[in-house]
C-alpha atoms as a PDB file:
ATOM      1  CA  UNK A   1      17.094  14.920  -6.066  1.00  0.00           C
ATOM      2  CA  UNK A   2      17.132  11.059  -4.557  1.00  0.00           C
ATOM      3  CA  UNK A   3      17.142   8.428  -6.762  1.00  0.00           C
ATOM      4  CA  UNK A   4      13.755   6.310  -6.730  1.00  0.00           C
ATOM      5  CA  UNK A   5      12.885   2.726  -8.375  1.00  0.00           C
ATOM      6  CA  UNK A   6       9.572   1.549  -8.251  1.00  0.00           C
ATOM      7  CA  UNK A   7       9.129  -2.418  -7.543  1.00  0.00           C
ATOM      8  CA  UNK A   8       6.652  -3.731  -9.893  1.00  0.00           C
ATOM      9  CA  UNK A   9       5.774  -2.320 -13.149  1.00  0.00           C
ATOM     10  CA  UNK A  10       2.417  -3.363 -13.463  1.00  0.00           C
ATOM     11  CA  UNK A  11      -0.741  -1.322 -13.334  1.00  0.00           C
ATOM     12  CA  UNK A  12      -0.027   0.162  -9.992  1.00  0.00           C
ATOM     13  CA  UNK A  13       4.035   0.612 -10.578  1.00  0.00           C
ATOM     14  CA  UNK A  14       2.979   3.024 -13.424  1.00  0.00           C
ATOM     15  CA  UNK A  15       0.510   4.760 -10.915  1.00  0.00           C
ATOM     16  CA  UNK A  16       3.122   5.458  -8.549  1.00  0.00           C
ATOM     17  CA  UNK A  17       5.042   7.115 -11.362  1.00  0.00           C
ATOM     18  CA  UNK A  18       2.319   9.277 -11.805  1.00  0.00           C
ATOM     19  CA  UNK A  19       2.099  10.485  -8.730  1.00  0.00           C
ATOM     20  CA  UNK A  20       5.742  10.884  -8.195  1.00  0.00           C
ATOM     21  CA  UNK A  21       5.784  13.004 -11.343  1.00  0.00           C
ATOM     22  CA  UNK A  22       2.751  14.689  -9.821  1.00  0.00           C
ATOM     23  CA  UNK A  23       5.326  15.621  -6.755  1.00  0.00           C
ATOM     24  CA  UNK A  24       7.726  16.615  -8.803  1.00  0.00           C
ATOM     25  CA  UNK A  25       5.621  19.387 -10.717  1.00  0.00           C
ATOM     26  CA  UNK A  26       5.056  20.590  -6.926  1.00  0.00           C
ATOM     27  CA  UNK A  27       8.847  20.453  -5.978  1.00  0.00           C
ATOM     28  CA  UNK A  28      11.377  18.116  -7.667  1.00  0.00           C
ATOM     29  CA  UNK A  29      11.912  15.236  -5.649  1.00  0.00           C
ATOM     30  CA  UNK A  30      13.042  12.255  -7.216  1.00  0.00           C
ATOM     31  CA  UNK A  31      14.842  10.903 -10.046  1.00  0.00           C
ATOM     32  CA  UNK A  32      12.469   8.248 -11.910  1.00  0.00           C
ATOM     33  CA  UNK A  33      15.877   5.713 -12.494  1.00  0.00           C
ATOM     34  CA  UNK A  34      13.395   3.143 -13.532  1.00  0.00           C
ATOM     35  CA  UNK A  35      11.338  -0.012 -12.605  1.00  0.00           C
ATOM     36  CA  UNK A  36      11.985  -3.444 -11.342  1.00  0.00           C
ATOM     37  CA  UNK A  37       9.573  -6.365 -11.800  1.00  0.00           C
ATOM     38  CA  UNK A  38      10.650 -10.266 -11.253  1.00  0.00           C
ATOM     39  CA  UNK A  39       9.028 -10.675 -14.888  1.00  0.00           C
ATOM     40  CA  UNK A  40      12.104 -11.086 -17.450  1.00  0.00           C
ATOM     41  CA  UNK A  41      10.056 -10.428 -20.477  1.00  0.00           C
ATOM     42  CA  UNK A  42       9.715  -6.930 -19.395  1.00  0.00           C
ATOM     43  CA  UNK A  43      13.691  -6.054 -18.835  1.00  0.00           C
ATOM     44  CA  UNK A  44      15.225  -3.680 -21.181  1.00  0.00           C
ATOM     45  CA  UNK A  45      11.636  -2.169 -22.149  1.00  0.00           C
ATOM     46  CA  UNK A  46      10.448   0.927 -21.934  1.00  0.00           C
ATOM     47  CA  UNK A  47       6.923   1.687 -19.819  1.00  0.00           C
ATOM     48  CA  UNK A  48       5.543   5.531 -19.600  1.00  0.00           C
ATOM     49  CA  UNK A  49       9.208   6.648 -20.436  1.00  0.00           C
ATOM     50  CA  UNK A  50      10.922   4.853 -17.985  1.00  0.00           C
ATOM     51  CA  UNK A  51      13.036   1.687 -18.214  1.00  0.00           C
ATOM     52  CA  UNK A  52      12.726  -1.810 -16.058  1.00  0.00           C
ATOM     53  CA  UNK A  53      15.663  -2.375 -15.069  1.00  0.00           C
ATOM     54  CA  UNK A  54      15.927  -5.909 -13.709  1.00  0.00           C
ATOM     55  CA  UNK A  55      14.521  -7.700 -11.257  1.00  0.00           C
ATOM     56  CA  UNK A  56      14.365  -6.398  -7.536  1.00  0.00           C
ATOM     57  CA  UNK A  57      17.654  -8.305  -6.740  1.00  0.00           C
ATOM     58  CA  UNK A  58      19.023  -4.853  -9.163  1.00  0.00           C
ATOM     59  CA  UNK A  59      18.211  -2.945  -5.906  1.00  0.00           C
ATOM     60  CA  UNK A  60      21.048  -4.322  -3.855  1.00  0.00           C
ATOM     61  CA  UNK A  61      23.473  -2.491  -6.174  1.00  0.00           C
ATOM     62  CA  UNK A  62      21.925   0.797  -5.881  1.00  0.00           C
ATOM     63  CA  UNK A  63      22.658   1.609  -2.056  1.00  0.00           C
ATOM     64  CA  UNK A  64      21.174   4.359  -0.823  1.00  0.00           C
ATOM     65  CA  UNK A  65      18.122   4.805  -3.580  1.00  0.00           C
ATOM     66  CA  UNK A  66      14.961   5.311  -2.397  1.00  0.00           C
ATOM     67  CA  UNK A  67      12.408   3.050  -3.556  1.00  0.00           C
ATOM     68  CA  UNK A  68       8.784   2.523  -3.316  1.00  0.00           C
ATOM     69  CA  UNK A  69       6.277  -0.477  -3.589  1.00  0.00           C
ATOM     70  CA  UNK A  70       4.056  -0.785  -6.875  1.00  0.00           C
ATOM     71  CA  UNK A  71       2.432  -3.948  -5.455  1.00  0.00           C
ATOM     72  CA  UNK A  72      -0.642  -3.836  -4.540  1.00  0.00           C
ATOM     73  CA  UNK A  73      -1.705  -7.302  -3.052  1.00  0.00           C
ATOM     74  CA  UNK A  74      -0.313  -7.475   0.854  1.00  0.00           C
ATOM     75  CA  UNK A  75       1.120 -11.221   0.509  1.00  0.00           C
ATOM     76  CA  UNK A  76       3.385 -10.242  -2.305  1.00  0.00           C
ATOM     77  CA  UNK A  77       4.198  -6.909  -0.461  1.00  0.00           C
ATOM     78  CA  UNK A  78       5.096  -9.415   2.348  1.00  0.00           C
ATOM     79  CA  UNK A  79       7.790 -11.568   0.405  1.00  0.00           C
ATOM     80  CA  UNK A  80       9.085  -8.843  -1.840  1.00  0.00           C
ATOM     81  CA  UNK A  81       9.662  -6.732   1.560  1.00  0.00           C
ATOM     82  CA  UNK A  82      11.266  -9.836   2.955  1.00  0.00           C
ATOM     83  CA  UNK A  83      13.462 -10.522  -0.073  1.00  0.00           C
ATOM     84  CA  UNK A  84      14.928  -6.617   0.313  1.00  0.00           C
ATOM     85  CA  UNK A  85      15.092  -6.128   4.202  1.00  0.00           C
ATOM     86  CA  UNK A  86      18.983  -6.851   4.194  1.00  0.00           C
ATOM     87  CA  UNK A  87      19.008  -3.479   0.918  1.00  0.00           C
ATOM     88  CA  UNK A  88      20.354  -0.550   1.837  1.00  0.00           C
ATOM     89  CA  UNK A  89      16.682   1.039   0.484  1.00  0.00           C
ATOM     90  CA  UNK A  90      15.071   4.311   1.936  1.00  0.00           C
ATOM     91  CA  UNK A  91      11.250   4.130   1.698  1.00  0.00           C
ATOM     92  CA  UNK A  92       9.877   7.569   1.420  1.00  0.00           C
ATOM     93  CA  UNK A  93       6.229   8.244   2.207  1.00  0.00           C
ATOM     94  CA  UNK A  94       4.236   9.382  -0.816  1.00  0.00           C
ATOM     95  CA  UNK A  95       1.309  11.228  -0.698  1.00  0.00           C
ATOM     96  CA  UNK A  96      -0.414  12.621  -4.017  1.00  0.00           C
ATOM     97  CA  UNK A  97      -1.150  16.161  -4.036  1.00  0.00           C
ATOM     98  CA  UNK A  98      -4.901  15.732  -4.851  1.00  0.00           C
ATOM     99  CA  UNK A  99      -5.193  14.052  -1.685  1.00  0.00           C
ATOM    100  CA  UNK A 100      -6.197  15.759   1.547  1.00  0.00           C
ATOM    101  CA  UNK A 101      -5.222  14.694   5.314  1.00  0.00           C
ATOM    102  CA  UNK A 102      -5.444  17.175   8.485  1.00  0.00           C
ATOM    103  CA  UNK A 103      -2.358  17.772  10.705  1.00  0.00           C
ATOM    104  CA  UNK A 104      -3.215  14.970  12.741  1.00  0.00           C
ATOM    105  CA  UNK A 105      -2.247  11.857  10.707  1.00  0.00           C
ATOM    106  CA  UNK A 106       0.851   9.672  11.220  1.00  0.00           C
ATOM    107  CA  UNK A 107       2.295   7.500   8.178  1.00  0.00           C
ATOM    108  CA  UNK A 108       4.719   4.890   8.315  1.00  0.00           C
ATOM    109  CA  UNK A 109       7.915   4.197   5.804  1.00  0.00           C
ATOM    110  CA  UNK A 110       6.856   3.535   2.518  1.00  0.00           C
ATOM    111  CA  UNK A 111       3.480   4.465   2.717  1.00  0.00           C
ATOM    112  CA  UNK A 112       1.189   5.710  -0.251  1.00  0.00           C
ATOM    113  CA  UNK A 113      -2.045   7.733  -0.527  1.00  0.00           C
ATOM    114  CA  UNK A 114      -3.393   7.858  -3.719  1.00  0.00           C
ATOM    115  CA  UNK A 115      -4.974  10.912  -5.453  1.00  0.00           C
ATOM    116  CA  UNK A 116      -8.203  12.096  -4.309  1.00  0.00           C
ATOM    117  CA  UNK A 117      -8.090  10.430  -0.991  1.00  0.00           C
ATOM    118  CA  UNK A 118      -9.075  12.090   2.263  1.00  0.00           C
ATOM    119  CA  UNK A 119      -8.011  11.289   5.787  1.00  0.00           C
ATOM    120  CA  UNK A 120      -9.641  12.860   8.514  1.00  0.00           C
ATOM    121  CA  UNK A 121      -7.733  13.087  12.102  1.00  0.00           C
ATOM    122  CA  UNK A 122      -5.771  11.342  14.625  1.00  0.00           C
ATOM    123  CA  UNK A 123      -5.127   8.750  11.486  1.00  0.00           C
ATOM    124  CA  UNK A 124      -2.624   6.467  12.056  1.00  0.00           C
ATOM    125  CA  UNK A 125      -1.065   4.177   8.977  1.00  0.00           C
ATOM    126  CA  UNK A 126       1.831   1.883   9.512  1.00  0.00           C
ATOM    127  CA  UNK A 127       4.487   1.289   7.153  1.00  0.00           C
ATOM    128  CA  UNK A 128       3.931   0.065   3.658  1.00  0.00           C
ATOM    129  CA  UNK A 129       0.237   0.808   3.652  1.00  0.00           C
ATOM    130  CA  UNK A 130      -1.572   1.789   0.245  1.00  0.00           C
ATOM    131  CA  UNK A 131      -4.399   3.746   0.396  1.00  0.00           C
ATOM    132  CA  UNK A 132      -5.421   3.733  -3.004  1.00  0.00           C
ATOM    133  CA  UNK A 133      -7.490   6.369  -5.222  1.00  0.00           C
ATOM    134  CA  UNK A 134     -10.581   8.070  -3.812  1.00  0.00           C
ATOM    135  CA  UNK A 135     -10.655   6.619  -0.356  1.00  0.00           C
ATOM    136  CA  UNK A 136     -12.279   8.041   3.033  1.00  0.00           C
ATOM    137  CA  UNK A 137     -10.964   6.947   6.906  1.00  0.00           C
ATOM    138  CA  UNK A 138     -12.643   8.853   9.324  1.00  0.00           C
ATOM    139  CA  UNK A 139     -11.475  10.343  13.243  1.00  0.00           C
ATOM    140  CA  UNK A 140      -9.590   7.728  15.250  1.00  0.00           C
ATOM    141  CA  UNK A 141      -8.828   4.989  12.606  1.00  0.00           C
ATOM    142  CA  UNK A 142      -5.376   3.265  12.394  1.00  0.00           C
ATOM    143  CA  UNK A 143      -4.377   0.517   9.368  1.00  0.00           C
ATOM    144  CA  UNK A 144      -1.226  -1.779  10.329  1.00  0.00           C
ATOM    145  CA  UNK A 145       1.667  -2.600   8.491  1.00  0.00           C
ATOM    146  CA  UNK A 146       1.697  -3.958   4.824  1.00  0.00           C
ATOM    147  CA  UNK A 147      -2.096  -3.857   4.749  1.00  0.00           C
ATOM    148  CA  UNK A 148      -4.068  -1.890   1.113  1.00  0.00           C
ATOM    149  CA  UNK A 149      -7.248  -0.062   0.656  1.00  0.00           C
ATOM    150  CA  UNK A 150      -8.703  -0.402  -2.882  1.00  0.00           C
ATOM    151  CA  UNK A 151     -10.198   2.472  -4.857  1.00  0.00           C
ATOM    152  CA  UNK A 152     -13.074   3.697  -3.188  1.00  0.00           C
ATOM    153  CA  UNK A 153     -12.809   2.128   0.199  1.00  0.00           C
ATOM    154  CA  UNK A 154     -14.851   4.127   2.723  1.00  0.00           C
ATOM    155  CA  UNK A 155     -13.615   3.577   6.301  1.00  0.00           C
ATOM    156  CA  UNK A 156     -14.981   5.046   9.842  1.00  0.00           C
ATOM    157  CA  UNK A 157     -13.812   6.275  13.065  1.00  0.00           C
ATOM    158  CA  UNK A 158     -12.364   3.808  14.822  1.00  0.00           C
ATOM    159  CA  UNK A 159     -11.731   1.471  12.898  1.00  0.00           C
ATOM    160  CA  UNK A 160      -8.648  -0.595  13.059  1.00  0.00           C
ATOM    161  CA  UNK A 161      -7.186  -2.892  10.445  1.00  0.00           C
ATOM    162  CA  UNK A 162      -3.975  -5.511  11.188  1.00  0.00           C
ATOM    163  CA  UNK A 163      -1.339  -6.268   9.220  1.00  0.00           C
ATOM    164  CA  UNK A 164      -1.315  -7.392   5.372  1.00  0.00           C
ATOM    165  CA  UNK A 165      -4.825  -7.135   5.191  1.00  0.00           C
ATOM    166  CA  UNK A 166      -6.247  -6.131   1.821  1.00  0.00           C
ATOM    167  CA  UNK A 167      -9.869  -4.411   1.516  1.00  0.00           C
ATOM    168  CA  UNK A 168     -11.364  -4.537  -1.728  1.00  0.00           C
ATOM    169  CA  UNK A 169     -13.067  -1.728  -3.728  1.00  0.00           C
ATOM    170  CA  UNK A 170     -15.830   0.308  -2.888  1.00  0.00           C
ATOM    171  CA  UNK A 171     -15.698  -1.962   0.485  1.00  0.00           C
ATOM    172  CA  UNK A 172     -17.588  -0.143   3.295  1.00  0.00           C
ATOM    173  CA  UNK A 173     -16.530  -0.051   7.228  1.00  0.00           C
ATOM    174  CA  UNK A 174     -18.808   1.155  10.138  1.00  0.00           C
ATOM    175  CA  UNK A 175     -17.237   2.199  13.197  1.00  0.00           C
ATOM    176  CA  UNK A 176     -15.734   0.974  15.552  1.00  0.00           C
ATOM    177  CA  UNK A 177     -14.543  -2.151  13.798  1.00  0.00           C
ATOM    178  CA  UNK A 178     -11.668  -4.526  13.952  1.00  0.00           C
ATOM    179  CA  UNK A 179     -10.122  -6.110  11.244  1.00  0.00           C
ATOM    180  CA  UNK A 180      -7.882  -8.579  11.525  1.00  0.00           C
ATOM    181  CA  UNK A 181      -4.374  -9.420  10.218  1.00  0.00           C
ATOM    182  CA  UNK A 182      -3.718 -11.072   6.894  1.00  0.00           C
ATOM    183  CA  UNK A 183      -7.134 -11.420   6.024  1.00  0.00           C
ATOM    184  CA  UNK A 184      -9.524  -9.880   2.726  1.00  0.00           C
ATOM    185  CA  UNK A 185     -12.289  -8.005   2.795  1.00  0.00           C
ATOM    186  CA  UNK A 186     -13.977  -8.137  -0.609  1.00  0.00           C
ATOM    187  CA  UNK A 187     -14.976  -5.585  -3.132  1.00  0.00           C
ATOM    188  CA  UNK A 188     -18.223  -4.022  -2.463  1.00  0.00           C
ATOM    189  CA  UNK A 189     -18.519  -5.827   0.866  1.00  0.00           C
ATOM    190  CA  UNK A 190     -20.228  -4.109   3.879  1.00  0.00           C
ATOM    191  CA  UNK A 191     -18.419  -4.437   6.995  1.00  0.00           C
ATOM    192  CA  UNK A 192     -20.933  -4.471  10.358  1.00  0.00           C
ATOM    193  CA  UNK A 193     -18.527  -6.859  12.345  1.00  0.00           C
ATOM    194  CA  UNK A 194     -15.208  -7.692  13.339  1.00  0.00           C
ATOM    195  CA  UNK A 195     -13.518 -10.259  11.331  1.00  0.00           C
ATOM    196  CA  UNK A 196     -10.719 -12.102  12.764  1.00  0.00           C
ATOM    197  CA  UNK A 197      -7.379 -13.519  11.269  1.00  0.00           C
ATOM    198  CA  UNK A 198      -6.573 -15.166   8.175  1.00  0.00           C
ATOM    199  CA  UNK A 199     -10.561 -14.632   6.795  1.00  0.00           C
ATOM    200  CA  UNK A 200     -12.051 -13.803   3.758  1.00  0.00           C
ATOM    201  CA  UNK A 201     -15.483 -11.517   3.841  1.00  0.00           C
ATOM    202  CA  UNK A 202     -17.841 -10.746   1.316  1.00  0.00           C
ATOM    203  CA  UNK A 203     -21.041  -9.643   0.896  1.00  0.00           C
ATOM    204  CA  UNK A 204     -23.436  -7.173   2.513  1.00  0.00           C
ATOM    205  CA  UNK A 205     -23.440  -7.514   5.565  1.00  0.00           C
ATOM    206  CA  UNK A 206     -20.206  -9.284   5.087  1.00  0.00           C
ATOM    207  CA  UNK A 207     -19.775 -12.588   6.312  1.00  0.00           C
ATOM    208  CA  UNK A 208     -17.048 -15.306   6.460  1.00  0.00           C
ATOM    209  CA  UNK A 209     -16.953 -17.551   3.995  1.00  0.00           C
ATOM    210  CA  UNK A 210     -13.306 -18.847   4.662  1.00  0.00           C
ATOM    211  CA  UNK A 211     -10.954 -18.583   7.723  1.00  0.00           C
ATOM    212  CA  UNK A 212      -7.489 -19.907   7.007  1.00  0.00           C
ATOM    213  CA  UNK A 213      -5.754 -21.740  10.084  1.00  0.00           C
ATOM    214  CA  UNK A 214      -3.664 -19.583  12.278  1.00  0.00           C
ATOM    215  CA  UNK A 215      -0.073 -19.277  12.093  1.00  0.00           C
ATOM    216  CA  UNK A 216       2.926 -17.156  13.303  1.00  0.00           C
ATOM    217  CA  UNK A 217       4.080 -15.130   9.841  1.00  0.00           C
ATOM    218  CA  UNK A 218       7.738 -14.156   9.503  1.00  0.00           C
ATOM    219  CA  UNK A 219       8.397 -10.965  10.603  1.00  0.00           C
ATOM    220  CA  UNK A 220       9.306  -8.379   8.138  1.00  0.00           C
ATOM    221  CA  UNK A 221      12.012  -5.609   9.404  1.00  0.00           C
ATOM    222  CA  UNK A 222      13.126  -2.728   6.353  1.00  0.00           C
END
């Protein structure tokens, strides 16, 4: 069995222990060594069984462990992946065993689909991407690095999404669409255009209300 940390032991940290302990019932995988959050208060407790262990900077002495990201919001994803791209981390892909895909779907490193999601085929998600629970992407549809789907996000064919974008709940995606990088899609918002960099989009139809100024984002390379 590999070793496996989860970073962040928030609400979506102790999902991700679920479904690892979901894989394990299947076929044991991993050993759950424990959690790492950046909140002190929290080291040395105890959460669903498992300890926190420290902060993430605890990672760097556990070389070769495979860890995965309970972080849900793609800027934070962004700088925590930054702070451990020198680690000596594997990132396994972990996918739920309620959820469904065909044949025909690619995942990246560190990539999560959440129980009771269903992708469809010729999917393509990059690395880091949470798809979280109960979420559709339809024939054709690719979702960049870093970037989350919220519960409930219904997604169609062709549809493309950039990096460290995060679509809120129940949000809703025609076909065809393209979504730029680093941007949010709000919950509940219908999506019947393309939205560009660095905007935020709400409503139904979903419009702009704010577009950040463009700029070059540090790479990230785990």
């Amino acid at each position: 069995m590999k070793d496996l940390y989860i970073i962040g032991a928030g609400g979506l940290g102790r999902e991700i222990l679920w479904l690892a302990r979901e894989l394990n019932k299947v076929s044991e995988r991993y050993r759950l060594c424990g959690f790492v959050d950046d909140n002190a208060a929290l080291h040395g407790q105890e959460i669903c069984g498992v300890p926190v262990v420290g902060d993430v900077s605890f990672l760097r002495t556990k070389p070769g462990s495979a860890a995965a990201l309970g972080i849900g919001i793609p800027r934070i994803k962004q700088k925590i992946l930054q702070t451990v791209q020198d680690y000596d981390l594997e990132w396994p892909v972990l996918v739920a065993p309620q959820a469904s895909m065909s044949e025909f779907v690619q995942l990246g490193r560190g990539t999560v689909v959440c129980a009771g999601s269903i992708l469809t085929t010729q999917v393509t998600l990059g690395d880091f991407v949470l798809v979280n629970l109960s979420c559709t992407i339809g024939h054709d549809a690719t979702v960049q690095t870093g970037s989350t789907l919220s519960p409930g996000v219904n997604m169609s064919g062709f549809v493309s999404v950039g990096q460290f974008t995060d679509i809120g709940t129940s949000a809703a995606i025609i076909p065809g669409i393209q979504i730029g990088s680093h941007s949010v899609v709000g919950a509940g918002t219908v999506v019947i255009r393309d939205i560009p960099d660095h905007a935020t989009v709400v409503g139904n139809p979903g419009r702009v209300i704010k577009q950040a100024d463009v700029k070059t984002e540090k790479p990230v390379s785990v």
